[in-house]
Protein backbone atom coordinates (compact mmCIF):
# COMPACT_ATOMS: atom_id res chain seq x y z
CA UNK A 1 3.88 -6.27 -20.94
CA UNK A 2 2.14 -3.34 -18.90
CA UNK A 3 -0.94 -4.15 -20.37
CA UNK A 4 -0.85 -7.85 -19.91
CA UNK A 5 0.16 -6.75 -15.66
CA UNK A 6 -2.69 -4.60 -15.93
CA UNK A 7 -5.29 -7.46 -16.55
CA UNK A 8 -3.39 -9.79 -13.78
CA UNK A 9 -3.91 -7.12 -11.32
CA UNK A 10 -6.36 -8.65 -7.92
CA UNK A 11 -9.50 -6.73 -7.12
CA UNK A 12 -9.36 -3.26 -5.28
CA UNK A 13 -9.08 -3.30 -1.29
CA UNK A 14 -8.27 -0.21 -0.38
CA UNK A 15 -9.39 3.29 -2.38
CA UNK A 16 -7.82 6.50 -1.86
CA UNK A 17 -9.84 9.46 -4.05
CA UNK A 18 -8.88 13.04 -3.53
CA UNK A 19 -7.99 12.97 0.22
CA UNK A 20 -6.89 16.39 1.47
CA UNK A 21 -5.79 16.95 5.30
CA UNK A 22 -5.86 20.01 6.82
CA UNK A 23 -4.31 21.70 9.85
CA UNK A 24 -5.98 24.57 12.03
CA UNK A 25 -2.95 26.91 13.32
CA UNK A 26 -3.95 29.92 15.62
CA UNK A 27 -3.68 31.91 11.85
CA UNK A 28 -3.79 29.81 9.26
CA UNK A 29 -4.93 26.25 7.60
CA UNK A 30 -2.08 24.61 6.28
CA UNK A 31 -2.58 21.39 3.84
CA UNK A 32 -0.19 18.45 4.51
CA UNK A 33 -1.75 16.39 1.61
CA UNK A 34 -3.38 17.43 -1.25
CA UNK A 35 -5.76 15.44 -3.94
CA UNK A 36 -3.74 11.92 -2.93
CA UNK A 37 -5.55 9.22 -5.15
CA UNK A 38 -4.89 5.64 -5.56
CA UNK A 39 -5.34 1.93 -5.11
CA UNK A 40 -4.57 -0.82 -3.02
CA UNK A 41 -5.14 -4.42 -4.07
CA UNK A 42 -5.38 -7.53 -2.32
CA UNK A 43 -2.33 -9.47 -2.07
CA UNK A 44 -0.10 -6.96 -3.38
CA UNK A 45 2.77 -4.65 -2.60
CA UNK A 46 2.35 -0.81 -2.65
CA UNK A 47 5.25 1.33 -1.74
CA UNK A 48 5.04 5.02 -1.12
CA UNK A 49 8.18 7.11 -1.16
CA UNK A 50 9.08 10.12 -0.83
CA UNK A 51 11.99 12.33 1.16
CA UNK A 52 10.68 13.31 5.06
CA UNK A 53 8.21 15.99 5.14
CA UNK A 54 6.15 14.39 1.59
CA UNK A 55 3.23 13.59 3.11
CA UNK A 56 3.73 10.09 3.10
CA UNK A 57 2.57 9.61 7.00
CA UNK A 58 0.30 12.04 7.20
CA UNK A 59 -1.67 9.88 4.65
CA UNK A 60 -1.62 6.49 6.25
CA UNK A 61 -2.52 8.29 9.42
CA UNK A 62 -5.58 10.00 7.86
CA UNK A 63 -6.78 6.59 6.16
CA UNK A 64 -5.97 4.67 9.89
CA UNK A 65 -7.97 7.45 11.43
CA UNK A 66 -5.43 8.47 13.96
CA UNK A 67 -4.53 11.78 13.04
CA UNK A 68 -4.38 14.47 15.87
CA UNK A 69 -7.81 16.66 16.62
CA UNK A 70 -6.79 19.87 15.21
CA UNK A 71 -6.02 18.01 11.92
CA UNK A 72 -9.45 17.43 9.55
CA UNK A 73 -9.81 14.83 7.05
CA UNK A 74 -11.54 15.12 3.68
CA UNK A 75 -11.66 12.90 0.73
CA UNK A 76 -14.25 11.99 -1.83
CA UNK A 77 -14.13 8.01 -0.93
CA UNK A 78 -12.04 6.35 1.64
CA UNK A 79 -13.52 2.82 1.13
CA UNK A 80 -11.55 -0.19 2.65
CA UNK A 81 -13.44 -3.50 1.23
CA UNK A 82 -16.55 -1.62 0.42
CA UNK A 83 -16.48 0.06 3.55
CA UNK A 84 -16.28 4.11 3.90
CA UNK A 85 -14.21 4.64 6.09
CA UNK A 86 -15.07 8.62 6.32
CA UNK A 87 -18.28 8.11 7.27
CA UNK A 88 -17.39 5.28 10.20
CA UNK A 89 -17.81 6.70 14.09
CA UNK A 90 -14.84 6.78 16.05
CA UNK A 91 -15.89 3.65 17.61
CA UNK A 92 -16.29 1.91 14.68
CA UNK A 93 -12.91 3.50 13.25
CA UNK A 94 -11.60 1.38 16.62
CA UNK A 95 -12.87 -1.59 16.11
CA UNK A 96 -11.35 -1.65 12.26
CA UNK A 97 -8.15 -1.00 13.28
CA UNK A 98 -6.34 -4.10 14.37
CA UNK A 99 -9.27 -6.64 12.66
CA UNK A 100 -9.50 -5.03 9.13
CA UNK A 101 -6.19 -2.71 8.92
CA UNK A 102 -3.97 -2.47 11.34
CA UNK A 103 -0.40 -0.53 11.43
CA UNK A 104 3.28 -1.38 12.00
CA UNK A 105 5.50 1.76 13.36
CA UNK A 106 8.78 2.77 12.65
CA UNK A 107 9.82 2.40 15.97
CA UNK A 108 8.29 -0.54 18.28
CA UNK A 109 9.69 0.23 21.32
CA UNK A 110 7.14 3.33 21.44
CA UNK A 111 4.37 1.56 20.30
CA UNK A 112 5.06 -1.36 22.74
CA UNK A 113 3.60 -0.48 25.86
CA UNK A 114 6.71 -0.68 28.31
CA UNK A 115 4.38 -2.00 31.31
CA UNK A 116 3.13 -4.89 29.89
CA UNK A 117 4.70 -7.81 28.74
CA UNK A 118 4.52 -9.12 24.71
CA UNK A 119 2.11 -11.87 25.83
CA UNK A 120 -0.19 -9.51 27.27
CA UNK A 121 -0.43 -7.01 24.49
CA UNK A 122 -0.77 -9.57 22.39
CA UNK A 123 -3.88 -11.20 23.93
CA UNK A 124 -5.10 -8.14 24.73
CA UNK A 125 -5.23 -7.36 20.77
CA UNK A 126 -6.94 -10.80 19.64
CA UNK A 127 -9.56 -10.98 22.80
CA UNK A 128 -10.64 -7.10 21.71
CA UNK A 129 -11.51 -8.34 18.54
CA UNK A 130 -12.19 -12.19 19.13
CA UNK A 131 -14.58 -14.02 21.35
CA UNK A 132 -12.53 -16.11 22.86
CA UNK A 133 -11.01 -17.25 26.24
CA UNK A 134 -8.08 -16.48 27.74
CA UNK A 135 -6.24 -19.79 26.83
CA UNK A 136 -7.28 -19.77 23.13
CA UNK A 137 -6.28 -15.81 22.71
CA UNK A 138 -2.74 -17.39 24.51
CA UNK A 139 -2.47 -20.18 22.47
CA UNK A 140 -3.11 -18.00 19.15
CA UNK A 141 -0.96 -15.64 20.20
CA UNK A 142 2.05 -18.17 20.87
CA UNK A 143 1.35 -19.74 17.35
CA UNK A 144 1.65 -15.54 15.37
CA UNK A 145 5.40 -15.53 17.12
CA UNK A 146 6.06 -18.59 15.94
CA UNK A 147 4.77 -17.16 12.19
CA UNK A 148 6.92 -14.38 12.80
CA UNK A 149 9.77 -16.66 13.24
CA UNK A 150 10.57 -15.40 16.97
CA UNK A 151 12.86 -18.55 18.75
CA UNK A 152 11.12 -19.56 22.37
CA UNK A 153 7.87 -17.56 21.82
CA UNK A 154 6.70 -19.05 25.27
CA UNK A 155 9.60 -17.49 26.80
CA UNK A 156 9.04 -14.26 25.27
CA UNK A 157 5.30 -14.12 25.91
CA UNK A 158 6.20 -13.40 29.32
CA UNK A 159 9.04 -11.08 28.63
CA UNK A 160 8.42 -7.39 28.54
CA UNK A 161 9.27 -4.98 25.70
CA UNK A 162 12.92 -3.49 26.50
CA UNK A 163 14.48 -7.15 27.67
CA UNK A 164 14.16 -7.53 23.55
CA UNK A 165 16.21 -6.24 20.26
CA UNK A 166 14.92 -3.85 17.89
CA UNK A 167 14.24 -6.71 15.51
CA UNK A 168 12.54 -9.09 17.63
CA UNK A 169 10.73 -6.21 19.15
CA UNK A 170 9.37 -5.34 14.72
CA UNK A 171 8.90 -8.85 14.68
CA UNK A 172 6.47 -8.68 17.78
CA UNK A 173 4.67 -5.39 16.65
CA UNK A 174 4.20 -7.74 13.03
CA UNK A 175 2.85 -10.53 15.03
CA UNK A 176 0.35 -7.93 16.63
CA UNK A 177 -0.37 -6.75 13.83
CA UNK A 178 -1.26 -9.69 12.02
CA UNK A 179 -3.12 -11.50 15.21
CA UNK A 180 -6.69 -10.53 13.48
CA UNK A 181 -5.86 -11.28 9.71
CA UNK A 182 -6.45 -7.46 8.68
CA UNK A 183 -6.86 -7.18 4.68
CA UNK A 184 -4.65 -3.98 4.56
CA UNK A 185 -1.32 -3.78 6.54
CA UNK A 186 0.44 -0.19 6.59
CA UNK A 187 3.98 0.00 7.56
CA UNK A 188 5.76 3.10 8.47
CA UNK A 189 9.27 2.89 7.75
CA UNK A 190 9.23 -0.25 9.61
CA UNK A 191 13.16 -0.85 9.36
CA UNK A 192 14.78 1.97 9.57
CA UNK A 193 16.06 1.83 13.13
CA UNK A 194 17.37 -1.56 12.19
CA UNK A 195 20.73 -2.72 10.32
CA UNK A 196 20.92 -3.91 7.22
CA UNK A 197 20.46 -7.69 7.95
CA UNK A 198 17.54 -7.20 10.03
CA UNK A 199 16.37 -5.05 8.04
CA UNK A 200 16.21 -7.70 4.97
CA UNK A 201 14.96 -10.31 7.21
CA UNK A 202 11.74 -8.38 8.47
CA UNK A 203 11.27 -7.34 4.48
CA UNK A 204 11.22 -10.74 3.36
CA UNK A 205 9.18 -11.89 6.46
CA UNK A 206 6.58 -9.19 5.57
CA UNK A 207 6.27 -10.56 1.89
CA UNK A 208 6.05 -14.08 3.07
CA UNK A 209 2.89 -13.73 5.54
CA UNK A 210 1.22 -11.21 3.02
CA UNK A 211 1.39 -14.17 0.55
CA UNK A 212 -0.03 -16.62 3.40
CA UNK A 213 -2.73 -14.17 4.87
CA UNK A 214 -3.54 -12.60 1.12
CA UNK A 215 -2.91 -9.23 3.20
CA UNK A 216 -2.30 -6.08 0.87
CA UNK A 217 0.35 -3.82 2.27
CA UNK A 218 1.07 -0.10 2.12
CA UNK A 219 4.67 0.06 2.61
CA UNK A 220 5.77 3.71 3.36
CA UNK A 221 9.36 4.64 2.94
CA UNK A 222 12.48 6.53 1.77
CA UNK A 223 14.41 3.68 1.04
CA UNK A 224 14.53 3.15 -2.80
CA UNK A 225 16.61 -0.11 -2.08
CA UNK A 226 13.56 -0.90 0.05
CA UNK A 227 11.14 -0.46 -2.82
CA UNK A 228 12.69 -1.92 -5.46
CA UNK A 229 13.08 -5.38 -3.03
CA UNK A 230 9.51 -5.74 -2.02
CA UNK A 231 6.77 -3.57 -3.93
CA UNK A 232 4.74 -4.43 -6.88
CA UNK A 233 3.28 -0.57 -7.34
CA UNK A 234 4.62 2.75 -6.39
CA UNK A 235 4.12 6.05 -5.07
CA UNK A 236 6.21 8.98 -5.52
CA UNK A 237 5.08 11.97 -3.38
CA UNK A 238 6.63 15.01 -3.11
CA UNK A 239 5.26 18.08 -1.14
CA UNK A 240 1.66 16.26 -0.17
CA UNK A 241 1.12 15.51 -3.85
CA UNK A 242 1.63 12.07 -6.11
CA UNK A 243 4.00 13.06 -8.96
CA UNK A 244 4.42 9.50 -9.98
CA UNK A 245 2.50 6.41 -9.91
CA UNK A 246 3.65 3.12 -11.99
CA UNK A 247 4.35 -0.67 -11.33
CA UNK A 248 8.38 -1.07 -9.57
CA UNK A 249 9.42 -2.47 -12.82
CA UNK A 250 8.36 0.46 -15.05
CA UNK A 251 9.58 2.85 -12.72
CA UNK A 252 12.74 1.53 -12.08
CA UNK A 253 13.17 1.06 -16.12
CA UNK A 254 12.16 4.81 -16.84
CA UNK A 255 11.19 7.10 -14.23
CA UNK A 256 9.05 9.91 -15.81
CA UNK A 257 9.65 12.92 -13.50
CA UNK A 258 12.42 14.27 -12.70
CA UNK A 259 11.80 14.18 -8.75
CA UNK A 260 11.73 10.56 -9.60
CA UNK A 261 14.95 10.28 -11.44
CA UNK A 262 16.60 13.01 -8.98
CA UNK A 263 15.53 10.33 -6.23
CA UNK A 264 17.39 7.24 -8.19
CA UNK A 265 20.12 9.36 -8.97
CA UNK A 266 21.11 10.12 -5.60
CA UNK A 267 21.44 6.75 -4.73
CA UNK A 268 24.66 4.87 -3.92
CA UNK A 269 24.71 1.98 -6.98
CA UNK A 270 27.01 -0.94 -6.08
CA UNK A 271 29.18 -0.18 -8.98
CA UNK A 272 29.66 3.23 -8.36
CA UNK A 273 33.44 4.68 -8.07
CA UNK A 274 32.83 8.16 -7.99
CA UNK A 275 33.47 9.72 -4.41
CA UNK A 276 30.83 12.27 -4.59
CA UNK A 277 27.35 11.16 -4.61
CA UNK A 278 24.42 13.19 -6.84
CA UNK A 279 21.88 15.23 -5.02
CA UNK A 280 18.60 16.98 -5.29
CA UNK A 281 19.15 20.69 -4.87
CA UNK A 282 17.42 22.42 -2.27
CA UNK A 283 14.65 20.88 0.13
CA UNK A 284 10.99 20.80 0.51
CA UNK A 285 9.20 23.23 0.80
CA UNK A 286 7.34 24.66 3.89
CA UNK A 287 3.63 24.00 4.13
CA UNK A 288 3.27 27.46 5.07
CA UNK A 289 5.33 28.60 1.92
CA UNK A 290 4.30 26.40 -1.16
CA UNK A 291 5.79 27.86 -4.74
CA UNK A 292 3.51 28.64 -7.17
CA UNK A 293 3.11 26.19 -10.21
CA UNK A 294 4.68 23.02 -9.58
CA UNK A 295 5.88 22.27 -6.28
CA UNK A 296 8.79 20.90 -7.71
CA UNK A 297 9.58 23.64 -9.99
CA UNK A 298 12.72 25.56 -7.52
CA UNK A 299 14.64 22.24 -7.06
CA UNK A 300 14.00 21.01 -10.48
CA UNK A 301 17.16 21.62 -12.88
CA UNK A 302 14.55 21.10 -16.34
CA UNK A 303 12.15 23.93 -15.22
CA UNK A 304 10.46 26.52 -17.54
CA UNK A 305 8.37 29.18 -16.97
CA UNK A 306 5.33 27.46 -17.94
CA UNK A 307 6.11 24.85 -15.30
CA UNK A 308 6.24 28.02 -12.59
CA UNK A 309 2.70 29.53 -14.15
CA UNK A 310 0.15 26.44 -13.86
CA UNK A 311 0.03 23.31 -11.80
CA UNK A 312 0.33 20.25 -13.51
CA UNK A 313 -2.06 17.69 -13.32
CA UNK A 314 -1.31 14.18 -12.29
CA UNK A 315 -2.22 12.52 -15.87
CA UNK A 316 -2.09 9.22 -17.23
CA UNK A 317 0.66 9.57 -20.05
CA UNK A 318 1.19 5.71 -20.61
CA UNK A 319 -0.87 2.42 -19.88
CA UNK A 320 -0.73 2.34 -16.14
CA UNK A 321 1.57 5.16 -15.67
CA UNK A 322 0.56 8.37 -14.05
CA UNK A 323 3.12 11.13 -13.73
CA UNK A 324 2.89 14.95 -12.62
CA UNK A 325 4.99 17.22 -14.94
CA UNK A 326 4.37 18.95 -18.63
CA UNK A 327 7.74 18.13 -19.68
CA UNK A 328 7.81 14.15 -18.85
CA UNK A 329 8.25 12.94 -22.86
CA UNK A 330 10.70 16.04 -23.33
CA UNK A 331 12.98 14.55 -20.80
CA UNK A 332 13.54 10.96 -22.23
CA UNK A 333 14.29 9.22 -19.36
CA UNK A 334 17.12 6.46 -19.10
CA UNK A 335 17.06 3.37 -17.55
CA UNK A 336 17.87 2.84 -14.50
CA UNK A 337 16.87 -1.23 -14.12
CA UNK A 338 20.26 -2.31 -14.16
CA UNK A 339 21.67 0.19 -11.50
């Protein structure tokens, strides 16, 4: 079966090799994310996950190009359909962003500008990157609310950021973000300010325009449930490293490392009875204070000595599996697809 997903895969959009970030203190360089490496294909799913503090924002930020000045970028290709990104001016960095990838934030209401109304920002977006008049760029606009299923979008075109929910308010920030047909779509934890049915809705809304636009997305998150719902590949990061790559069905049938399976186990199953709920030990480490060895080596509970000594590499130990720990075939691994 892996294999036979393997072949079915769509060609490459988005290339991640070896990006490191870096940030200047007044004594130091710290090192957010370290040797990050993957793919993103067209018309698929990719979630990233990892607990806050990962690196999992720091790296969408680096590919986006929006990362703060005293924070350096370096990676051996950042290429976004053929495109590399690293060596793009910020001027042409600009004009990418919102035509060939564009970004959804975790929370809309600052990203919406609170000045302007929704029609405005969203003409704004299309006539940057569009020529076009003012009536087509308003009549495009109207039509992405309507894609993103918002009722009376020529009411809210003239209705200004706080008079909406927090739903309607992701739904406009999707429709914004969509109004140039990007070919990569990165989404920072873009429900969890919302409840639970809202936060379904805008899932299956993203899915549903991906299939329509044949956008890839980069879904970043801490939300298992999340994962498991929407992605067709995944990320586990931990510390500004990948210790775990696989497709969602392979990972949620056998996680390999034991961040992985620490992650699955200490979350609430719909069976469960038992009042107290498994955790990870410990927390993540400080950038300024990284252990030696493995980064997860203090919080992990199979640890040796040789796992404190050497850092492993992130190896590929089964046909489109990657994981990041010596002791991965040691540990067996139950299932966890029917949690």
């Amino acid at each position: 079966m892996e294999m036979q997903q393997q072949t079915q895969r769509k060609e490459v959009l988005l290339e991640v090799d070896h990006l490191n970030t870096y940030i200047k203190t007044e004594d130091r360089v710290l090192q957010p994310v370290r040797d990050v490496s993957f793919q993103v294909r067209k018309g698929e799913l990719l979630g990233i996950v990892g607990e806050s503090g990962c690196g999992k924002s720091m790296t969408s930020l680096s590919i986006m190009g929006l990362t703060p000045k005293n924070i350096t970028v370096q990676a051996n290709h950042l290429l976004l359909g053929g495109k590399e990104l690293t060596k793009l001016s910020r001027r042409e960095l600009r004009e990418m962003r919102g035509k060939e990838m564009a970004m959804i934030f975790q929370e809309p209401l600052t990203s919406l500008n609170p000045l302007f109304t929704i029609g405005y920002q969203l003409t704004e977006t299309i006539r940057l990157h569009n020529q076009v008049t003012k009536k087509q760029a308003w009549e495009r606009a109207v039509e992405m609310l309507k894609h993103v299923e918002i009722p009376r979008p020529e009411h809210v075109m003239k209705e200004y950021p706080n008079a909406l929910s927090g739903g309607m308010r992701q739904r406009v920030m999707i429709a914004i973000a969509l109004a140039n047909r990007p070919s990569l779509l990165i989404a920072d934890e873009p429900t969890t300010a919302l409840d639970v049915t809202i936060q379904a809705q805008i899932l299956y809304l993203m899915k549903q325009l991906m299939k329509q636009y044949d956008t890839a997305i980069m879904l970043i998150t801490h939300d298992l449930g999340v994962v498991a719902e929407v992605a067709d590949y995944v990320l586990v990061m931990y510390a500004g490293q990948v210790v775990e790559e696989a497709s969602v069905y392979d990972l949620f049938r056998r996680p390999l490392h034991p961040y992985t399976r620490g992650l699955m186990n200490s979350t609430i199953k719909v069976h469960q009875s038992e009042e107290k709920l498994d955790t990870i030990e410990g927390t993540v480490p400080s950038l300024a204070d990284m252990p030696a060895g493995c980064r997860f080596n203090p919080r992990c509970p199979f640890a040796t000595a040789a796992c404190r000594d050497k850092e492993p590499p992130l190896a590929e130990v089964l046909p489109g599996r990657k994981v990041r720990c010596i002791r991965w075939n040691e540990l067996g691994g139950e299932g966890h697809g029917e949690q």
